[in-house]
C-alpha atoms as a PDB file:
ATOM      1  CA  UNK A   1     -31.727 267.280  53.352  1.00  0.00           C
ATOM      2  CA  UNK A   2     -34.793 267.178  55.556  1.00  0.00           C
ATOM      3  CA  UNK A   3     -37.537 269.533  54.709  1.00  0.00           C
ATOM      4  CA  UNK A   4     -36.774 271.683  58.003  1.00  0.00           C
ATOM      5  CA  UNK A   5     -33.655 271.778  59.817  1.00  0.00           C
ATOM      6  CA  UNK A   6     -31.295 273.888  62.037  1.00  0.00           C
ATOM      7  CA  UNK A   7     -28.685 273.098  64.059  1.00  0.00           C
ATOM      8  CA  UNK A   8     -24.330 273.398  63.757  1.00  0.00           C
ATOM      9  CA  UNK A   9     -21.918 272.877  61.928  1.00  0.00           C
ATOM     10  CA  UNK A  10     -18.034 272.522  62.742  1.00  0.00           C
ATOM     11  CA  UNK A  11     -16.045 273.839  60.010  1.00  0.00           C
ATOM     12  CA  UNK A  12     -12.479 272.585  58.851  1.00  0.00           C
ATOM     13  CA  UNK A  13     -11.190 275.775  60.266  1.00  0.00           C
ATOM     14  CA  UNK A  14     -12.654 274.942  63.834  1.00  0.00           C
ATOM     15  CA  UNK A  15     -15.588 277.617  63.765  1.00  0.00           C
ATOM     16  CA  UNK A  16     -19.378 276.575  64.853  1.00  0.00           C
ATOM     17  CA  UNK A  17     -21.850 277.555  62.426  1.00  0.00           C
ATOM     18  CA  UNK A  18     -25.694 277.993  63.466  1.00  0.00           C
ATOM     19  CA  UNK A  19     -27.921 277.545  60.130  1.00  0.00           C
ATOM     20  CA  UNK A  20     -31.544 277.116  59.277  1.00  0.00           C
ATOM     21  CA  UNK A  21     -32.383 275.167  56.016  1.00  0.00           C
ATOM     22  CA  UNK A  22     -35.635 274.210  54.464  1.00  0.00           C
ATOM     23  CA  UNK A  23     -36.747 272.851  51.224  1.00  0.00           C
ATOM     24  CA  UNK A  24     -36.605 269.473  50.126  1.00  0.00           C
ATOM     25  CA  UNK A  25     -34.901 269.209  47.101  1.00  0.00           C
ATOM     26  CA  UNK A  26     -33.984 272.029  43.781  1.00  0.00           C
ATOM     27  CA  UNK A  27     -31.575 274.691  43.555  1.00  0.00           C
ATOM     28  CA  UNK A  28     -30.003 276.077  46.449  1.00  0.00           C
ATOM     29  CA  UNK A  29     -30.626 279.653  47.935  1.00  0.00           C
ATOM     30  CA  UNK A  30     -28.207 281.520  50.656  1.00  0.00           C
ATOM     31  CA  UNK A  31     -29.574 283.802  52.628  1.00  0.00           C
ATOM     32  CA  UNK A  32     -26.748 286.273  54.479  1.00  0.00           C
ATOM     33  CA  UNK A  33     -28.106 288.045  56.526  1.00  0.00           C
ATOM     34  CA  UNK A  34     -26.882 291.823  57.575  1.00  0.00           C
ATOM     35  CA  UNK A  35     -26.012 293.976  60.679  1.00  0.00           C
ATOM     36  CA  UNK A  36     -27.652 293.782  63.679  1.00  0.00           C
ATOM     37  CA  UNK A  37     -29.565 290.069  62.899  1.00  0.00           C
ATOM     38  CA  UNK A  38     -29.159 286.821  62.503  1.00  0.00           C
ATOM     39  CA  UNK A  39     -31.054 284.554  60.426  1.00  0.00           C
ATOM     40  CA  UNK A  40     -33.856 285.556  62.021  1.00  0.00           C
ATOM     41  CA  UNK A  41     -34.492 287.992  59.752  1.00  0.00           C
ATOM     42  CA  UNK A  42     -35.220 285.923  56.655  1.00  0.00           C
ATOM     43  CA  UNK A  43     -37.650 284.249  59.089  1.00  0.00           C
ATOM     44  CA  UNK A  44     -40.729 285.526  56.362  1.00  0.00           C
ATOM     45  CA  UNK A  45     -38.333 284.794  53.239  1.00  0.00           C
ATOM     46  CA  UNK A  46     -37.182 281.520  53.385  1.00  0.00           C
ATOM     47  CA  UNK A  47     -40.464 279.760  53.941  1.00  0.00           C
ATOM     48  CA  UNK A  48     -41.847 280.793  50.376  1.00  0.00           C
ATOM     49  CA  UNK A  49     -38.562 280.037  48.364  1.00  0.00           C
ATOM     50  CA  UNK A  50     -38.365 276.566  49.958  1.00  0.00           C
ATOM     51  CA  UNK A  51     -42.374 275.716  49.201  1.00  0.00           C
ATOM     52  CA  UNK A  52     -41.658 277.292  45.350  1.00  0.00           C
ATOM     53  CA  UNK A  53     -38.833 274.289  45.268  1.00  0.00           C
ATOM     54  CA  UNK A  54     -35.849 275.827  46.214  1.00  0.00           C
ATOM     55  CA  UNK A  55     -33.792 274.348  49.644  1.00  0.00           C
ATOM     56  CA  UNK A  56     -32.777 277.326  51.300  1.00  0.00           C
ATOM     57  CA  UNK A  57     -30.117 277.986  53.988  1.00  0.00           C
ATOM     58  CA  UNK A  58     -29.386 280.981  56.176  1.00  0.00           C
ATOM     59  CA  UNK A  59     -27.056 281.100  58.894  1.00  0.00           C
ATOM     60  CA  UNK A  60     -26.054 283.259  61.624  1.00  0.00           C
ATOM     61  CA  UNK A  61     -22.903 284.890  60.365  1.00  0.00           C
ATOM     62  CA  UNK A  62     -19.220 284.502  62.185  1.00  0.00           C
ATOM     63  CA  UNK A  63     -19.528 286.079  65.440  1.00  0.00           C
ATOM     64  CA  UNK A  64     -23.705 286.906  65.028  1.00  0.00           C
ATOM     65  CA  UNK A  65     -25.995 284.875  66.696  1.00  0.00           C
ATOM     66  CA  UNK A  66     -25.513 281.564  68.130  1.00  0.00           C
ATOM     67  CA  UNK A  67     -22.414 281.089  65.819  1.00  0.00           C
ATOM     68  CA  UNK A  68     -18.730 281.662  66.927  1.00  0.00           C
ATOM     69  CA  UNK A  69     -17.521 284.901  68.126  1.00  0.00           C
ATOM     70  CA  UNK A  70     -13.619 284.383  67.721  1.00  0.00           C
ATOM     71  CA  UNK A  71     -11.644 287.318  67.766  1.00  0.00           C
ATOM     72  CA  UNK A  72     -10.363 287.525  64.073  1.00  0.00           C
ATOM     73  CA  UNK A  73     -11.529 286.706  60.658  1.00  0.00           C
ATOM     74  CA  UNK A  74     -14.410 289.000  59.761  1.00  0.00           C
ATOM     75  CA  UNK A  75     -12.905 290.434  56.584  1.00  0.00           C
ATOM     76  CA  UNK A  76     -15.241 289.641  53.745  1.00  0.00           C
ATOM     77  CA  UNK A  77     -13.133 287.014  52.294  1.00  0.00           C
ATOM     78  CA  UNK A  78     -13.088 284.965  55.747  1.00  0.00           C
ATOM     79  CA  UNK A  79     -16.891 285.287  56.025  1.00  0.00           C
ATOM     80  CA  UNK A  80     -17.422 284.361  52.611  1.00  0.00           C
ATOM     81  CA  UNK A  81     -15.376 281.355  52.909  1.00  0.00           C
ATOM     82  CA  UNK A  82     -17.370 280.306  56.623  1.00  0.00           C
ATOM     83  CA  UNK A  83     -20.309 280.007  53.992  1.00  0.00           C
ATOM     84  CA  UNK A  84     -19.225 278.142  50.981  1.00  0.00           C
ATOM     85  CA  UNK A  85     -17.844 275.417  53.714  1.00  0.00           C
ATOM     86  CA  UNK A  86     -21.141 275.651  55.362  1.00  0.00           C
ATOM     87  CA  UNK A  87     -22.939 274.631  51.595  1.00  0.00           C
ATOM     88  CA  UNK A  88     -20.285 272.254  50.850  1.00  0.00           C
ATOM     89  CA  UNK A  89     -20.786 270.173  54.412  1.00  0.00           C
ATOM     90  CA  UNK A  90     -24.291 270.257  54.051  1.00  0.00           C
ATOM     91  CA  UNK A  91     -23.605 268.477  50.797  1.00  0.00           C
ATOM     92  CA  UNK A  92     -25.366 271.409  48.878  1.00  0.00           C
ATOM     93  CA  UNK A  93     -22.153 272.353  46.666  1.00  0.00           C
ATOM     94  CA  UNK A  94     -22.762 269.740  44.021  1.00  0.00           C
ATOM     95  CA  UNK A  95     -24.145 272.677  41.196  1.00  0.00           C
ATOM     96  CA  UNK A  96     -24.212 276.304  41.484  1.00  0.00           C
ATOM     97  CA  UNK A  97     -26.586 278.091  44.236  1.00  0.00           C
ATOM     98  CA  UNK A  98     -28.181 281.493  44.157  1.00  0.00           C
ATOM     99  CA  UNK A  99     -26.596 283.633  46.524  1.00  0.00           C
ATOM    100  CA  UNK A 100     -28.688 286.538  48.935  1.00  0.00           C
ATOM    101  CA  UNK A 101     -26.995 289.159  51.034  1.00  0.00           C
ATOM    102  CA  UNK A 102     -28.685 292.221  52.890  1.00  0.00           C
ATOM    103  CA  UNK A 103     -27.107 295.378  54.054  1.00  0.00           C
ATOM    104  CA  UNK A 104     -22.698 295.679  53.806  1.00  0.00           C
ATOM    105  CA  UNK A 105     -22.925 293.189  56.173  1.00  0.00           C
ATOM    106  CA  UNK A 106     -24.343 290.122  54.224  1.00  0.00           C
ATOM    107  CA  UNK A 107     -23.834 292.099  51.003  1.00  0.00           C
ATOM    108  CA  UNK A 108     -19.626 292.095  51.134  1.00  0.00           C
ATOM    109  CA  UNK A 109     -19.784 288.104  51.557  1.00  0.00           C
ATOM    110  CA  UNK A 110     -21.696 287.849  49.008  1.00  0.00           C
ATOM    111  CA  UNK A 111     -20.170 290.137  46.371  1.00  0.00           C
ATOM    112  CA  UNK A 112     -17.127 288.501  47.874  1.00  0.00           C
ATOM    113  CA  UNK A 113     -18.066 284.988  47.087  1.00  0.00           C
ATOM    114  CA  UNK A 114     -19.542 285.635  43.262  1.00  0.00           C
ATOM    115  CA  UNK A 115     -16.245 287.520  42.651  1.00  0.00           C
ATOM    116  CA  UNK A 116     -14.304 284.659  43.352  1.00  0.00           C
ATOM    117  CA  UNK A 117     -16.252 281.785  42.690  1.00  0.00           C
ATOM    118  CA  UNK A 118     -18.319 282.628  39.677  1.00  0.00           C
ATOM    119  CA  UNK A 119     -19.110 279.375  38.359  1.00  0.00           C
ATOM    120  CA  UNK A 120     -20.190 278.441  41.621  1.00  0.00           C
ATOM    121  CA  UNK A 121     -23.425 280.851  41.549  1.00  0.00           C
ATOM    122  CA  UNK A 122     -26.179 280.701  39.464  1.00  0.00           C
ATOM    123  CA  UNK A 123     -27.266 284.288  40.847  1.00  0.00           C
ATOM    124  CA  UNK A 124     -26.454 286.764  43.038  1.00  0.00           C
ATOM    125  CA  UNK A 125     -29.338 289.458  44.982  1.00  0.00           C
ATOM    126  CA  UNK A 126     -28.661 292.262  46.684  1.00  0.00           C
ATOM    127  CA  UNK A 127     -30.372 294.072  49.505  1.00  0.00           C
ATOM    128  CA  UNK A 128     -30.519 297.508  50.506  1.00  0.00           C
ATOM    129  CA  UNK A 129     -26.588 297.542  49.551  1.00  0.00           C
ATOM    130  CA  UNK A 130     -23.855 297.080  47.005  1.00  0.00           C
ATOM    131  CA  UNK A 131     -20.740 297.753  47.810  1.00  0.00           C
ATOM    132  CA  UNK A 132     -18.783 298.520  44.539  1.00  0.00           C
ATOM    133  CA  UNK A 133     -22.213 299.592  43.036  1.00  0.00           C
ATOM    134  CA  UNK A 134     -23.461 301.882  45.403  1.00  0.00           C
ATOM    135  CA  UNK A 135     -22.020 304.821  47.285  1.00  0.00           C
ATOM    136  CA  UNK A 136     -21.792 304.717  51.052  1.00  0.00           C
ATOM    137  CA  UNK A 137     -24.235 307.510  52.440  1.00  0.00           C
ATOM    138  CA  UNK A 138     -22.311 310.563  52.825  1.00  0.00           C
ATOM    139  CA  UNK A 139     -22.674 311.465  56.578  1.00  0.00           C
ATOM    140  CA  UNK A 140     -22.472 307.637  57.085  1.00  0.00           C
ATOM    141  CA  UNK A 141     -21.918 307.939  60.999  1.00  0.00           C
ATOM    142  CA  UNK A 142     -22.723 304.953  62.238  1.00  0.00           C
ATOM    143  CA  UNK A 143     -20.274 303.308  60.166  1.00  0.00           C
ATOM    144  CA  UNK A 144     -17.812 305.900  61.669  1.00  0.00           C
ATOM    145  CA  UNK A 145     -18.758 305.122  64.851  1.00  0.00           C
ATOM    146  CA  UNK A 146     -18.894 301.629  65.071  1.00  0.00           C
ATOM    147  CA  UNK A 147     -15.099 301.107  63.537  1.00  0.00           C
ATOM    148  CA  UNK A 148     -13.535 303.357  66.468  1.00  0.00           C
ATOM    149  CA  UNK A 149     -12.241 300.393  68.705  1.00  0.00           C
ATOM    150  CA  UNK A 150     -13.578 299.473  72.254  1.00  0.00           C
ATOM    151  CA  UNK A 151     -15.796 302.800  72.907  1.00  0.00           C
ATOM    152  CA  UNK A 152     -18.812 301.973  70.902  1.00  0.00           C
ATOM    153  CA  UNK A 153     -19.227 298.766  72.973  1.00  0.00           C
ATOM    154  CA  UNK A 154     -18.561 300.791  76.123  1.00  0.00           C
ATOM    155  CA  UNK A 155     -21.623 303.377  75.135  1.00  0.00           C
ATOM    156  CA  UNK A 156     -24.023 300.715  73.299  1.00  0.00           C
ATOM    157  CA  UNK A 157     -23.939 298.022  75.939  1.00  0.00           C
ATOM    158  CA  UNK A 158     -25.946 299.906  78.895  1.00  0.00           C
ATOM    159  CA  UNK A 159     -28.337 301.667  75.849  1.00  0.00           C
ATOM    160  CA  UNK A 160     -28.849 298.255  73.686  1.00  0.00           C
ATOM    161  CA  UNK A 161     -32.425 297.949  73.391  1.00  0.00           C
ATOM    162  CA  UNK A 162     -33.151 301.694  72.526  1.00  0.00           C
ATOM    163  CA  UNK A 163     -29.652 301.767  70.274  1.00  0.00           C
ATOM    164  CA  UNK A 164     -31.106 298.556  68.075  1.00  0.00           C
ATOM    165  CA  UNK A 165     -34.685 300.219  68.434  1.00  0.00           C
ATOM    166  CA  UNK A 166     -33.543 303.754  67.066  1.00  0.00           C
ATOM    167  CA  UNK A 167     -32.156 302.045  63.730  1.00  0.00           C
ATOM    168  CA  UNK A 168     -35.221 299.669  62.919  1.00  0.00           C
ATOM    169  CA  UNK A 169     -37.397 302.585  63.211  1.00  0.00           C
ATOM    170  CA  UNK A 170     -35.421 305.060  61.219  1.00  0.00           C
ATOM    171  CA  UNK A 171     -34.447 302.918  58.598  1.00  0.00           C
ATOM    172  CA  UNK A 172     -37.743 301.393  57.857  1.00  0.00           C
ATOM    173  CA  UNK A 173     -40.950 302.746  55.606  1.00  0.00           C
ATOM    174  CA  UNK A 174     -43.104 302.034  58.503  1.00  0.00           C
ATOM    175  CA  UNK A 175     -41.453 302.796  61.774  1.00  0.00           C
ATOM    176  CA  UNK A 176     -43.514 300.378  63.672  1.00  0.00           C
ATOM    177  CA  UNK A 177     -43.017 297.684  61.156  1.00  0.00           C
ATOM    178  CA  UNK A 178     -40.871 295.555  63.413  1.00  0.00           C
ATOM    179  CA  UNK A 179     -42.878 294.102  66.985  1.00  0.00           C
ATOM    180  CA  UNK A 180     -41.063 293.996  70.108  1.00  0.00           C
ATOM    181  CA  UNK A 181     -40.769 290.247  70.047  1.00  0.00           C
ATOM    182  CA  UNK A 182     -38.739 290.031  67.152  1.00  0.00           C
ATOM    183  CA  UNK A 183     -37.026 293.097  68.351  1.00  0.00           C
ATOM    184  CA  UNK A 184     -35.791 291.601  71.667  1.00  0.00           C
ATOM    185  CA  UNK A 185     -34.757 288.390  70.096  1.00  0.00           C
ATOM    186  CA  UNK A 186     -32.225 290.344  68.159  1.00  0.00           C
ATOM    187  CA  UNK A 187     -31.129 292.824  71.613  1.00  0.00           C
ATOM    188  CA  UNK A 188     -30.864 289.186  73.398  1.00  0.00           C
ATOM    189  CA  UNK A 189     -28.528 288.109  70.704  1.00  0.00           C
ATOM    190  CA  UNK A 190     -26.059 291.086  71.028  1.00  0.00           C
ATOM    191  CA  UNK A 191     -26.301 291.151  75.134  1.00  0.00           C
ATOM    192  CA  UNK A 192     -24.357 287.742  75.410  1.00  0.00           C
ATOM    193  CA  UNK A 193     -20.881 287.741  76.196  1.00  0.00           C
ATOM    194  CA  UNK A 194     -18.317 288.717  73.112  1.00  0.00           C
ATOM    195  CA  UNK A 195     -21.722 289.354  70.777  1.00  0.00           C
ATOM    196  CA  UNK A 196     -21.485 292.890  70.613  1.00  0.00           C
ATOM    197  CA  UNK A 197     -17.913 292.850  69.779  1.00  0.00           C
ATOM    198  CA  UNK A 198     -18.190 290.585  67.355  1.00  0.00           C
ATOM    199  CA  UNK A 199     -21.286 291.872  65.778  1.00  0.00           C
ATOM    200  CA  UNK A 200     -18.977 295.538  65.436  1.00  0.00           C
ATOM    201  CA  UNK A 201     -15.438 293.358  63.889  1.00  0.00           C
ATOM    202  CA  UNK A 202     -16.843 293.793  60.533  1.00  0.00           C
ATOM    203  CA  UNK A 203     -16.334 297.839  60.638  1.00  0.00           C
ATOM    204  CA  UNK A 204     -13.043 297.205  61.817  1.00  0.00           C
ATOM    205  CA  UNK A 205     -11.598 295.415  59.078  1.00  0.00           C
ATOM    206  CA  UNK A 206      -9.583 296.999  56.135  1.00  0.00           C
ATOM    207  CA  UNK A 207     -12.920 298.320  53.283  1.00  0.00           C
ATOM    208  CA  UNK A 208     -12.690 294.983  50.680  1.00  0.00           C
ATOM    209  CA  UNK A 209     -11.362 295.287  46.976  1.00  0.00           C
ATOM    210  CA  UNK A 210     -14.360 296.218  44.498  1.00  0.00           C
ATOM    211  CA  UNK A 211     -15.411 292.398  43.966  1.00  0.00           C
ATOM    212  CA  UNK A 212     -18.665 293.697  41.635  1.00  0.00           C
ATOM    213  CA  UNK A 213     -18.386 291.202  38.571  1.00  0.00           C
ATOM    214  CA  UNK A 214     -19.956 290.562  35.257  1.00  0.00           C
ATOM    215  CA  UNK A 215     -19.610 287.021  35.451  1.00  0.00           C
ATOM    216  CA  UNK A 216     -22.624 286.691  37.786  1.00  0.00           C
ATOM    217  CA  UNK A 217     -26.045 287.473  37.062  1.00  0.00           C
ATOM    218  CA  UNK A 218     -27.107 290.328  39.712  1.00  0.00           C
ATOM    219  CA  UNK A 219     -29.912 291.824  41.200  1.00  0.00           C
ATOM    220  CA  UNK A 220     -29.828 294.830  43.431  1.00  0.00           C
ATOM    221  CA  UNK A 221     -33.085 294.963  45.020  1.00  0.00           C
ATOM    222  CA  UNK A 222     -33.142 298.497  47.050  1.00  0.00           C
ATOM    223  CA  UNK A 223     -36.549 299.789  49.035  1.00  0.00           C
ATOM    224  CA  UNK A 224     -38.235 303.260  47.732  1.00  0.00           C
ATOM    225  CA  UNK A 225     -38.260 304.707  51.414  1.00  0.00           C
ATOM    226  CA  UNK A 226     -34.152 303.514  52.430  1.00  0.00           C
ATOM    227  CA  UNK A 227     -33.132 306.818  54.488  1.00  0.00           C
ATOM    228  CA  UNK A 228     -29.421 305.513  53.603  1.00  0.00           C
ATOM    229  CA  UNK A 229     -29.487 305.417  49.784  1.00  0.00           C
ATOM    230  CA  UNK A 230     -29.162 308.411  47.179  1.00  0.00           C
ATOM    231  CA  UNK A 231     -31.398 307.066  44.564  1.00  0.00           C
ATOM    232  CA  UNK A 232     -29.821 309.499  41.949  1.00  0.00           C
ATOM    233  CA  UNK A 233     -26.569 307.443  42.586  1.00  0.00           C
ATOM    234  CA  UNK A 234     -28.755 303.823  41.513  1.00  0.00           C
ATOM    235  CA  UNK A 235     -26.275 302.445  39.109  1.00  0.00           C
ATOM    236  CA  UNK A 236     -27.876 301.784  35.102  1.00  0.00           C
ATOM    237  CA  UNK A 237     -28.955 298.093  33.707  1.00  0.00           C
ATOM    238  CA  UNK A 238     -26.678 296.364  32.380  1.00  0.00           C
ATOM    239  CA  UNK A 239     -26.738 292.970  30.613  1.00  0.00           C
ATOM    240  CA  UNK A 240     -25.671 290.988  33.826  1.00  0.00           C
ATOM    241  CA  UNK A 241     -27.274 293.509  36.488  1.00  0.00           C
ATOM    242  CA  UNK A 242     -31.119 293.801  37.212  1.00  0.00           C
ATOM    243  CA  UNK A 243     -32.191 296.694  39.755  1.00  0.00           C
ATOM    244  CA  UNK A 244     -35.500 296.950  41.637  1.00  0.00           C
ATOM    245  CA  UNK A 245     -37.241 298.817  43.603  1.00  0.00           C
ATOM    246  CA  UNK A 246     -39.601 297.776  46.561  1.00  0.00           C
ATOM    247  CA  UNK A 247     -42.721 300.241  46.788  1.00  0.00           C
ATOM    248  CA  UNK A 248     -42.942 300.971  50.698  1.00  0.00           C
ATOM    249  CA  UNK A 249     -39.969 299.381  51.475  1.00  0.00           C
ATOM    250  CA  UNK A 250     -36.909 301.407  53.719  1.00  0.00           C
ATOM    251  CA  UNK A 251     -33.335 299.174  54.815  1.00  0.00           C
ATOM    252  CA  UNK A 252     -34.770 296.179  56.173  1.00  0.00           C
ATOM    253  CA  UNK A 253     -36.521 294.844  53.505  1.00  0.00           C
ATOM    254  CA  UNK A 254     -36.876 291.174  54.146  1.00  0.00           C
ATOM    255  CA  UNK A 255     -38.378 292.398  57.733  1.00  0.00           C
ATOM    256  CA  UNK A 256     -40.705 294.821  56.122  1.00  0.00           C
ATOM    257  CA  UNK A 257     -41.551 293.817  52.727  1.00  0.00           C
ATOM    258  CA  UNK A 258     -40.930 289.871  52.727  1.00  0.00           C
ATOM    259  CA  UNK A 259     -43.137 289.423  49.862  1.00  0.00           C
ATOM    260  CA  UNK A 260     -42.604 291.194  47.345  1.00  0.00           C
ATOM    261  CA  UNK A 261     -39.136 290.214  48.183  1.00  0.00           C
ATOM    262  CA  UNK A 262     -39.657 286.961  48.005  1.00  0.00           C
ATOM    263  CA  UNK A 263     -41.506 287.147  44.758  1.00  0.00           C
ATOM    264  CA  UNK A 264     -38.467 289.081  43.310  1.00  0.00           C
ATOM    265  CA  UNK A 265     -35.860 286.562  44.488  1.00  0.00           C
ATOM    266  CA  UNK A 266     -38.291 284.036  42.613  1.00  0.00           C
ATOM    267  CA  UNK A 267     -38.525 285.905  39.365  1.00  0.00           C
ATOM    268  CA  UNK A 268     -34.879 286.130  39.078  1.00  0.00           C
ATOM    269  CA  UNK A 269     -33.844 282.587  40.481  1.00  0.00           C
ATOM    270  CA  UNK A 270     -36.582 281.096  37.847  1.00  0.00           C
ATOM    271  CA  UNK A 271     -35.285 283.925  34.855  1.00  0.00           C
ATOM    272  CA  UNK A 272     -31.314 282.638  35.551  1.00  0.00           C
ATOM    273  CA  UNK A 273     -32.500 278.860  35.781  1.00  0.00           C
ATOM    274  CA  UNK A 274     -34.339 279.327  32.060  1.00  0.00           C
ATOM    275  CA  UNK A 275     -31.471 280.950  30.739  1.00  0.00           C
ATOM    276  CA  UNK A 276     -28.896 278.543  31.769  1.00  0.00           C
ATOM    277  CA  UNK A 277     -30.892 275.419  30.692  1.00  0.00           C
END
């Protein structure tokens, strides 16, 4: 693997993956990102875990991004199993890889992969959700929303900009913590043709089976300031689960608070590396 890279990849079930990897050699990090980016987000993450030795990939998700938009297949399990073909045919599959997802989004993938692949992930963060672990906010209704067929679309489409705007700034610590370039590359991405559609599918599928394991070493990395969580519902320790808190931090905390993510992801990538040597 190069040091930098991005392009596609065809996978045996006929979908085009987009993907960004750097790092030139080490254990392997995937970054999943959540809903509404694309790999773009980890765009402040991924270049300090590949310099601290780790090759790190992140791709835009089934129907996010430049990747596919078919019609079906955005259950967890189906997304989970785009990715681990996406490590295997860039020949990163060989030992186990730590595995990042943000937001239900990126998180059920994830949760979904560790649950039923344990043996093939050394780790397993999560960001700003946990499905299985953490509650759904209560008057959750966006997720509502979004899973009513065909009408969201219809509303969203003509509004996009301020709709994608009104989330990054009420979800964050620092409303004004994301600039309006990187806020137009992700309105851009949902304004082509199918995007938005696809970018909704995931609300639309049937909720996934609790997948939380103990198999997996876990970190649940959450941000002090996330309007969406009820901190008093923060689930306790355990042996196999580590949970953090990001000081200033709201939802979007690669965006907001990449390094003190990034030197959390490092703590626990090096801690589960010791431990299994």
């Amino acid at each position: 693997m190069s040091h930098a890279d991005s392009g596609f990849v065809r996978l045996h079930n006929g979908l085009r993956l987009r993907y960004v990897c750097a790092g030139d050699g080490g254990p392997t990090a995937l970054l999943l990102h959540g809903w509404p980016e694309t790999n773009h987000a980890w765009r402040r993450v991924l270049p300090t875990l590949a310099a601290s030795g780790y090759v790190v990939v992140a791709p835009d998700l089934r129907g996010c991004g430049d990747s596919d938009k078919p019609i079906s297949g955005y259950d967890a399990k189906t997304r989970m199993e785009d990715v681990r073909a996406l490590v295997s045919a860039l020949g990163l599959a060989e030992e186990a890889i730590f595995v990042v997802g943000h937001g239900d989004a990126g998180t059920e993938p994830a949760l979904a992969f560790a649950a039923a692949y344990p043996n093939e992930v050394a780790g397993l963060a999560l960001l700003s959700a946990a499905p299985g672990l953490l509650p759904r906010p209560a008057l959750d209704w966006v997720g509502e929303f979004h899973q009513t067929p065909d009408l969201p679309e219809l509303l969203i489409a003509p509004h996009l900009d301020a709709y994608l705007r009104h989330f990054f700034r009420a979800w964050s610590h620092d409303p004004g913590m994301l600039s309006e370039h990187d806020l137009q590359i992700y309105v851009s991405a949902l304004a082509r043709p199918g995007a938005l559609r696809a970018s909704l599918a995931s609300f639309r599928v049937p909720p996934m089976p609790n997948a939380v394991t103990d198999k997996v070493p876990t970190l649940l990395l959450v941000g002090e300031s996330d309007p969406r969580l009820d901190f008093s519902t923060l689930p306790a320790e355990t042996d196999t689960l580590k949970v953090q808190t990001i000081p200033r931090g709201g939802h979007w905390l690669a965006e907001e608070r990449p390094d003190p993510v990034a030197a959390a992801l490092l703590t626990f990538f090096r801690e589960q590396t010791v431990s299994g040597a």
